[in-house]
N, C-alpha and C. Protein backbone atom coordinates (compact mmCIF):
# COMPACT_ATOMS: atom_id res chain seq x y z
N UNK A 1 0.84 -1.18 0.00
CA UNK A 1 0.00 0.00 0.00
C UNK A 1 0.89 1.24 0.00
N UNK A 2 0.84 2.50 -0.71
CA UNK A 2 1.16 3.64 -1.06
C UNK A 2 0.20 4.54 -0.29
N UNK A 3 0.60 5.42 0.35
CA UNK A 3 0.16 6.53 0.60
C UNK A 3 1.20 8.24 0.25
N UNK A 4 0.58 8.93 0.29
CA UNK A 4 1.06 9.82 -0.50
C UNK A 4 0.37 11.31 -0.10
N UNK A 5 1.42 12.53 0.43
CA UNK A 5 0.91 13.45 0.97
C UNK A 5 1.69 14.52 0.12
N UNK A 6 1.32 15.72 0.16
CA UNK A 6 1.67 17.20 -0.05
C UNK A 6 1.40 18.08 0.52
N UNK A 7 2.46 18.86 1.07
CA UNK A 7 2.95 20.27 2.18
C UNK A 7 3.70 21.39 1.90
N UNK A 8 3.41 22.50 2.18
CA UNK A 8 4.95 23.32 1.91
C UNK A 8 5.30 23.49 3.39
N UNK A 9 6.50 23.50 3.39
CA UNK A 9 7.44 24.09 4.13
C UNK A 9 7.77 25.34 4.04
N UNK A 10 7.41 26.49 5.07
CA UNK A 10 8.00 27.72 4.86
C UNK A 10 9.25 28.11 4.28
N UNK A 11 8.85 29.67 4.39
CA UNK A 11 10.34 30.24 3.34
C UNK A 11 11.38 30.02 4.25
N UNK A 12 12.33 30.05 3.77
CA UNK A 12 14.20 29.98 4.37
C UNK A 12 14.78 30.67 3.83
N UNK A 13 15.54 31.36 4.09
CA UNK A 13 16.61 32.44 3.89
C UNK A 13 17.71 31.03 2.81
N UNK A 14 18.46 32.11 2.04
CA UNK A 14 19.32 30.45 1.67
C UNK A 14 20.24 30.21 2.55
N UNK A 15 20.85 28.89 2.97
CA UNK A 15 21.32 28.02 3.43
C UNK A 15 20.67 26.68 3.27
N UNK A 16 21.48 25.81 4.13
CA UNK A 16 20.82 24.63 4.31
C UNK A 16 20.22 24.60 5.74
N UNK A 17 19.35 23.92 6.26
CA UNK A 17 18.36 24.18 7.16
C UNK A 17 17.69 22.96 7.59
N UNK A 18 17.68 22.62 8.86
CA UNK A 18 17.61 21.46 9.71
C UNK A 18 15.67 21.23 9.53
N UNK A 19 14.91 20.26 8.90
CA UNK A 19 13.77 20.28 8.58
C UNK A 19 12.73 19.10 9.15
N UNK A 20 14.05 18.02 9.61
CA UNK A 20 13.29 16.94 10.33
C UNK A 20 12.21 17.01 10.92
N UNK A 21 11.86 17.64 11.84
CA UNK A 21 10.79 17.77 12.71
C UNK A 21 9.45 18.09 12.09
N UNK A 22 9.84 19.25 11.21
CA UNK A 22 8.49 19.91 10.30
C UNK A 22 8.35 19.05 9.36
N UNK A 23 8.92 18.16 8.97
CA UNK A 23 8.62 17.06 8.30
C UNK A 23 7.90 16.18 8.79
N UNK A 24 8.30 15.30 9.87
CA UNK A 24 7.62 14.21 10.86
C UNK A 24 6.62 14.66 11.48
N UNK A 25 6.03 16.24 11.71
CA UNK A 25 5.21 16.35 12.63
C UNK A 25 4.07 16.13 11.28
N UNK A 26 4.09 16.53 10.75
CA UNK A 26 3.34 16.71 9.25
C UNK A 26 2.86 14.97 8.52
N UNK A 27 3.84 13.66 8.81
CA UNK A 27 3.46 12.23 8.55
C UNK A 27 2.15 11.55 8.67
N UNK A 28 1.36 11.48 8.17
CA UNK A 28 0.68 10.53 9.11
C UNK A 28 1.14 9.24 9.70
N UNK A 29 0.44 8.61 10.68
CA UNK A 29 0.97 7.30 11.43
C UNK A 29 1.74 6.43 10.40
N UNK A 30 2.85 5.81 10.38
CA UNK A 30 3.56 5.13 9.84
C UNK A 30 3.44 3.56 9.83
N UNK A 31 3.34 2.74 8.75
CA UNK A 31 3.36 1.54 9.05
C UNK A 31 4.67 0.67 10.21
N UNK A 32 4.45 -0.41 10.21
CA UNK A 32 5.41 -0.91 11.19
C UNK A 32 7.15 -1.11 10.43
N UNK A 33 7.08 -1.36 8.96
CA UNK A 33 8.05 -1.18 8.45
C UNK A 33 7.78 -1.03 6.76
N UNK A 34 8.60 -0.11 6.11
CA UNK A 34 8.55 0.09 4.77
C UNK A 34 9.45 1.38 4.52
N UNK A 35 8.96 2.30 3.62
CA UNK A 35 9.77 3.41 2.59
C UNK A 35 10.25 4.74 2.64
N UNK A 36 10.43 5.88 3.07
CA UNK A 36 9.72 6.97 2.72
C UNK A 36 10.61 7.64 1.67
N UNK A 37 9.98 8.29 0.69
CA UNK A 37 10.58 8.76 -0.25
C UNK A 37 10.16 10.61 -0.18
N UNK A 38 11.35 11.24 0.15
CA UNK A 38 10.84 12.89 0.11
C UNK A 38 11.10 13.78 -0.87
N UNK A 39 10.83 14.29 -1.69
CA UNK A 39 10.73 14.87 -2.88
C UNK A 39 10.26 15.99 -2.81
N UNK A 40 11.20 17.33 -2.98
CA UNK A 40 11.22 18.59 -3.30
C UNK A 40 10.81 18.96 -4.52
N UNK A 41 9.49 19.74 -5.07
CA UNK A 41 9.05 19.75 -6.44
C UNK A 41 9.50 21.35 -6.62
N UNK A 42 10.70 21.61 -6.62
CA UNK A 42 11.51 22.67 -7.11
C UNK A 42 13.18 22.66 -7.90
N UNK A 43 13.60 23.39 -8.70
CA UNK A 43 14.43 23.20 -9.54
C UNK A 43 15.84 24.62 -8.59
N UNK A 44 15.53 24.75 -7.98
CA UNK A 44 16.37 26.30 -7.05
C UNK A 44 16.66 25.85 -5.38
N UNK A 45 16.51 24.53 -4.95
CA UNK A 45 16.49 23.73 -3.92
C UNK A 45 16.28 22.42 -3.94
N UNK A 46 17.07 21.89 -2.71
CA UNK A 46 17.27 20.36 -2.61
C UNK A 46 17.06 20.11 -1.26
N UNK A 47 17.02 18.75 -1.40
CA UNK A 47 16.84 18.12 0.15
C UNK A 47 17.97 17.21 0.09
N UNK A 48 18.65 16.52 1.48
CA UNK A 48 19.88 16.26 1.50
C UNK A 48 19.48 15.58 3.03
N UNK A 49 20.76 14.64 3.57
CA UNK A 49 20.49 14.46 4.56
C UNK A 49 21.95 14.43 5.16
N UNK A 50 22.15 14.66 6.76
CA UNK A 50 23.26 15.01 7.14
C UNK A 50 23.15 15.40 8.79
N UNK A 51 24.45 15.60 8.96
CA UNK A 51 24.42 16.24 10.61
C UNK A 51 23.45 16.78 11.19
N UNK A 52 22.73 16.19 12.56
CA UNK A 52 21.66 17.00 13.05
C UNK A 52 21.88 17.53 14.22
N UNK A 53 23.38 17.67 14.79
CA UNK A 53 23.71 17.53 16.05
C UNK A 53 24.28 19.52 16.32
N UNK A 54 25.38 19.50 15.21
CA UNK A 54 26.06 20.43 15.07
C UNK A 54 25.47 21.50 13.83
N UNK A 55 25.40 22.73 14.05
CA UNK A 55 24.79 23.80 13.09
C UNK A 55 25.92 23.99 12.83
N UNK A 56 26.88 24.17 13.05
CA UNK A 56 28.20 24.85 12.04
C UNK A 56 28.36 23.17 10.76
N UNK A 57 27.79 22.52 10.97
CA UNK A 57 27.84 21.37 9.28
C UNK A 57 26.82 22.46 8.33
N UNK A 58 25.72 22.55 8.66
CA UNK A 58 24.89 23.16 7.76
C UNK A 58 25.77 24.74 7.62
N UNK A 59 26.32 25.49 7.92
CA UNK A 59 26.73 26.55 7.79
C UNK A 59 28.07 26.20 6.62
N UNK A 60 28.58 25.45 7.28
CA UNK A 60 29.96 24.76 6.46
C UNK A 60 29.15 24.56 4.93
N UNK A 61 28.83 23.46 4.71
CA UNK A 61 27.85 23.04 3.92
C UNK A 61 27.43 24.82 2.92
N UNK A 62 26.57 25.51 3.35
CA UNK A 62 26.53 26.67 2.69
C UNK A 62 27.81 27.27 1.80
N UNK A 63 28.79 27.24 2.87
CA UNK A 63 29.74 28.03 2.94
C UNK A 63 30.44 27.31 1.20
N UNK A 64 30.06 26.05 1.42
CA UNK A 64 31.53 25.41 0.42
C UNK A 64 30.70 25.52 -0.72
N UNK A 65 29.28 25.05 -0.67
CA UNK A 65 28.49 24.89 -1.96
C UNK A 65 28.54 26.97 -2.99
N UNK A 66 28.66 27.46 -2.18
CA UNK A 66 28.68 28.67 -2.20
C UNK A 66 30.06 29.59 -3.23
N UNK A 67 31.00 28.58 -2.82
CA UNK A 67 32.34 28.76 -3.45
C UNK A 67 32.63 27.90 -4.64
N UNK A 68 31.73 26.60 -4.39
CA UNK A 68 32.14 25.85 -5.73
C UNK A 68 31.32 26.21 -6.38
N UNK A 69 30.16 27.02 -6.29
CA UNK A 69 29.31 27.81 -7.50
C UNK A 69 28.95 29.10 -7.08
N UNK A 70 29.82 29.92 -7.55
CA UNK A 70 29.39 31.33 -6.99
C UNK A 70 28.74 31.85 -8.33
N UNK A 71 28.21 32.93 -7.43
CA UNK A 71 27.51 33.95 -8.47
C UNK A 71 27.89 34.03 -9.46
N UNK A 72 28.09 34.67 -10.69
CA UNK A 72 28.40 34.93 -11.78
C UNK A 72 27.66 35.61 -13.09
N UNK A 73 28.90 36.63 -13.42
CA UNK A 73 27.91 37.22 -14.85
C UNK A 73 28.32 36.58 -15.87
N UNK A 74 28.81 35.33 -15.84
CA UNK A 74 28.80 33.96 -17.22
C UNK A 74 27.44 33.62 -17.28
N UNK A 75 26.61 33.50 -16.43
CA UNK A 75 26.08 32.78 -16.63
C UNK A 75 24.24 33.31 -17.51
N UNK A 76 23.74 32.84 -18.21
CA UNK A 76 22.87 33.83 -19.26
C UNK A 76 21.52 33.89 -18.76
N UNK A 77 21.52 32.59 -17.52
CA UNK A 77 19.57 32.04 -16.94
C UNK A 77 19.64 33.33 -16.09
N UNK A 78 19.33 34.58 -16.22
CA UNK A 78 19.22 34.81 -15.24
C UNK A 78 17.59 35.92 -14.79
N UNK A 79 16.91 35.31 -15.24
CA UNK A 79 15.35 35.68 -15.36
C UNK A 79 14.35 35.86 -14.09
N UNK A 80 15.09 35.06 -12.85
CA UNK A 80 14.25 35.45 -11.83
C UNK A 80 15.82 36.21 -11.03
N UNK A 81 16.51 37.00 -11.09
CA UNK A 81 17.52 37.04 -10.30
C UNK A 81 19.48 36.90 -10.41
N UNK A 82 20.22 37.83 -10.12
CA UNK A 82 21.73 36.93 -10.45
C UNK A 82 21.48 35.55 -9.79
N UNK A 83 20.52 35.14 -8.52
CA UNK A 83 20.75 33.74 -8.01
C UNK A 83 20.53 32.55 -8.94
N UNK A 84 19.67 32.76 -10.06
CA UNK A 84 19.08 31.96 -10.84
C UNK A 84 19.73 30.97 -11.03
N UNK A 85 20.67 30.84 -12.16
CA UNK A 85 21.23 29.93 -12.61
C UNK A 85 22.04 28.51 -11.55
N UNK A 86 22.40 29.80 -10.77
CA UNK A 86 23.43 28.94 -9.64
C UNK A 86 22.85 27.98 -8.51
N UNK A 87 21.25 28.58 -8.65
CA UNK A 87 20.38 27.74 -7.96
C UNK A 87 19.92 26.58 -8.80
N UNK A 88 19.88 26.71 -10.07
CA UNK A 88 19.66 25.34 -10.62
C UNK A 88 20.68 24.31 -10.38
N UNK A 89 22.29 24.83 -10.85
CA UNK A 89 22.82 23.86 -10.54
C UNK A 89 23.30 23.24 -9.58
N UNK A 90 23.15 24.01 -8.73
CA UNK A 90 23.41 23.66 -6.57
C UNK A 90 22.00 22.87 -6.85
N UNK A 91 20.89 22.66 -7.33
CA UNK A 91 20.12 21.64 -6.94
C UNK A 91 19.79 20.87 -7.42
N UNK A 92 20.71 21.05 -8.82
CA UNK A 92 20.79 19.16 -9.26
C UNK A 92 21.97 18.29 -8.59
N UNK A 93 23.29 19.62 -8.29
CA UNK A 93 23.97 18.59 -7.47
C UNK A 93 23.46 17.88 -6.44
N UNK A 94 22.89 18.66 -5.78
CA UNK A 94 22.64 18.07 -4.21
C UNK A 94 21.19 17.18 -4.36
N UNK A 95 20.16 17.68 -5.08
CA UNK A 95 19.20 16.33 -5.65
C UNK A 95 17.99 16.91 -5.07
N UNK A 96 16.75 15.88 -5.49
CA UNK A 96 15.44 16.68 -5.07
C UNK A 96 14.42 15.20 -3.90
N UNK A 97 15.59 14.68 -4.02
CA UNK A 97 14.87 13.42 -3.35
C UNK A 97 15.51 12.71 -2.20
N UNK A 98 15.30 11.92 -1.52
CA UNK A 98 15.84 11.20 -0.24
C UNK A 98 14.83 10.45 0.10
N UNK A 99 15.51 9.22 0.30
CA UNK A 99 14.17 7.58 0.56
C UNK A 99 14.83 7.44 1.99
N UNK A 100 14.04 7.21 2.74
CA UNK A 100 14.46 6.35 4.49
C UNK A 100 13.57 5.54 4.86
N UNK A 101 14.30 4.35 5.21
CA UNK A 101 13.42 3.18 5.95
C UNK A 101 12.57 3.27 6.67
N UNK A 102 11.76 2.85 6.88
CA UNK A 102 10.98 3.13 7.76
C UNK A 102 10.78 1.68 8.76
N UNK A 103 11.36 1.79 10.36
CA UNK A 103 11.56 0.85 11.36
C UNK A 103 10.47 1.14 12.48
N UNK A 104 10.03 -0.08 12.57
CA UNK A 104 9.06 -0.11 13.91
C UNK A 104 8.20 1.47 14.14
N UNK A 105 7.66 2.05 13.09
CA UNK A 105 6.65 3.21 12.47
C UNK A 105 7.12 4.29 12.54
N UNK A 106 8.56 4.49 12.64
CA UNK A 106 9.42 5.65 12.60
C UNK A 106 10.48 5.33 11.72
N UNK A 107 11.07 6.61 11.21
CA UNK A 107 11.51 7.05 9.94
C UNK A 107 13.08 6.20 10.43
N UNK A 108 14.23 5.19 9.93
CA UNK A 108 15.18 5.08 10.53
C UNK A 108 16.26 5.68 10.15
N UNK A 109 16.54 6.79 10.68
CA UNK A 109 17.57 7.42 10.26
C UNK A 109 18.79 7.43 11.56
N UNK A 110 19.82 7.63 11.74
CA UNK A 110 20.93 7.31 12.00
C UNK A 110 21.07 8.64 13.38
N UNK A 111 21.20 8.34 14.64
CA UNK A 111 21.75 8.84 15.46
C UNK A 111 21.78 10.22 15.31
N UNK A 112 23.04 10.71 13.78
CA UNK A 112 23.19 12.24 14.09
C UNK A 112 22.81 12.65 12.87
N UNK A 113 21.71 11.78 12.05
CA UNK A 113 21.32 12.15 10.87
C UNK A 113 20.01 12.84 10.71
N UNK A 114 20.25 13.80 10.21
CA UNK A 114 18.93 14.56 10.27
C UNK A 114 18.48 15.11 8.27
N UNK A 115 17.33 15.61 8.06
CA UNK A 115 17.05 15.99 7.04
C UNK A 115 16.78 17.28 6.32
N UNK A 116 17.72 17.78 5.61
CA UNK A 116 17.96 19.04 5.50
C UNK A 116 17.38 19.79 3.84
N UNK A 117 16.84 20.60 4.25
CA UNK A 117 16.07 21.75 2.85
C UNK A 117 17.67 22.58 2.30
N UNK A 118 17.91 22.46 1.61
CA UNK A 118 18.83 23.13 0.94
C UNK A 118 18.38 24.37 0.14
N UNK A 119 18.23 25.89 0.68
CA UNK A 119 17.82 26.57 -0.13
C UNK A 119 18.88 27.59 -0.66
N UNK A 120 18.52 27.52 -2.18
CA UNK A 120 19.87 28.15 -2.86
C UNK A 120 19.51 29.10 -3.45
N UNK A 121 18.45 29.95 -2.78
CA UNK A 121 17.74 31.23 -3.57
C UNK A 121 17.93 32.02 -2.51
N UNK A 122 18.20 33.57 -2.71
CA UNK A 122 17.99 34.66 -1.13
C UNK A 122 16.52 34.49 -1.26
N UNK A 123 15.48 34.44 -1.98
CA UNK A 123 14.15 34.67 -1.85
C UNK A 123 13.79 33.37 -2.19
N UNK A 124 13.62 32.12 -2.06
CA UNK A 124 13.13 31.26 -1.99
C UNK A 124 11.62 31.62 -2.15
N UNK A 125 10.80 31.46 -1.09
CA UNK A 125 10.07 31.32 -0.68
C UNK A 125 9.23 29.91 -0.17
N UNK A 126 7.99 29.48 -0.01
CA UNK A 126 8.25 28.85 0.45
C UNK A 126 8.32 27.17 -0.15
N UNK A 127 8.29 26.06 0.06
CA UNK A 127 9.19 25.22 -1.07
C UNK A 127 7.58 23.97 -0.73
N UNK A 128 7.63 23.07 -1.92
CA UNK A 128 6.54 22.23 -1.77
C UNK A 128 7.19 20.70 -1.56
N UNK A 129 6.52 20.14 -0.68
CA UNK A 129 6.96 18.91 -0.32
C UNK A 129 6.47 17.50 -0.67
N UNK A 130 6.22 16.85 -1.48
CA UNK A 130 5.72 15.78 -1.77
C UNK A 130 5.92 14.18 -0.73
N UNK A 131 5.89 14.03 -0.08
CA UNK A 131 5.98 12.34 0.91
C UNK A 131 5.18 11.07 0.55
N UNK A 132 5.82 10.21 -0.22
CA UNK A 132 5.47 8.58 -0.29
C UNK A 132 5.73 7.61 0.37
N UNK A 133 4.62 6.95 1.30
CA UNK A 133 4.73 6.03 2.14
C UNK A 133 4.45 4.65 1.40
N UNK A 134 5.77 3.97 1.39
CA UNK A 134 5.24 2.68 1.00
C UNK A 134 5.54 1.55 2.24
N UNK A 135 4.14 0.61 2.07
CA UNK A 135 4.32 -0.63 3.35
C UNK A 135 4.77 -1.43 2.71
């Protein structure tokens, strides 16, 4: 059985941004074991998963994605913004999806692993969330 929800998540300033919670509070009840697949339906942000312990990873994280694609007047997309372009390709690197097990009706993710919105726009706004539960 498939179940299948849609949410947005408020705006974020860009960075990457600790989202677990506003995610899980948002689930409905979980089977005892199966899928979840999370899917960002935007092309200017990603979801990622990573450190949930320490905020200087997500800052780091900003910091580097930031330098290996900076701004630029090479680049020609630039129709909503100079961020444009650089937000497309910061979010095909980093991806629009993330699957986690799902153990005894909770999501199993790892000790210091948490699930992170990657926003690579100053104006984002706010981002849409798609969630597939499979049993």
């Amino acid at each position: 059985m498939t179940t299948q929800i849609e949410f947005s998540l408020p705006p974020y300033p860009a960075g990457f941004h600790l989202v677990t919670d506003a995610i899980v509070k948002r689930l409905p009840q979980l089977p005892d074991a199966g899928i979840v697949n999370i899917f960002i339906k935007h092309t200017s942000a990603g979801i990622t998963i990573n450190e949930n312990a320490d905020y200087t990873v997500r800052t780091d994280f900003h910091k580097f994605i930031s330098k290996l694609i900076p701004f630029s007047s090479y680049f020609e997309h630039t129709l909503e913004g100079d961020d444009d372009m650089t937000a497309h390709i910061k979010s095909s690197i980093i991806g629009q999806s993330i699957t986690i097990p799902i153990t005894n009706g909770r999501l199993n993710l790892g000790t210091w692993q948490g699930i992170y919105l990657c926003e690579f726009r100053d104006n984002g706004g706010s981002r849409k969330i798609v969630v597939s539960i499979v049993e």
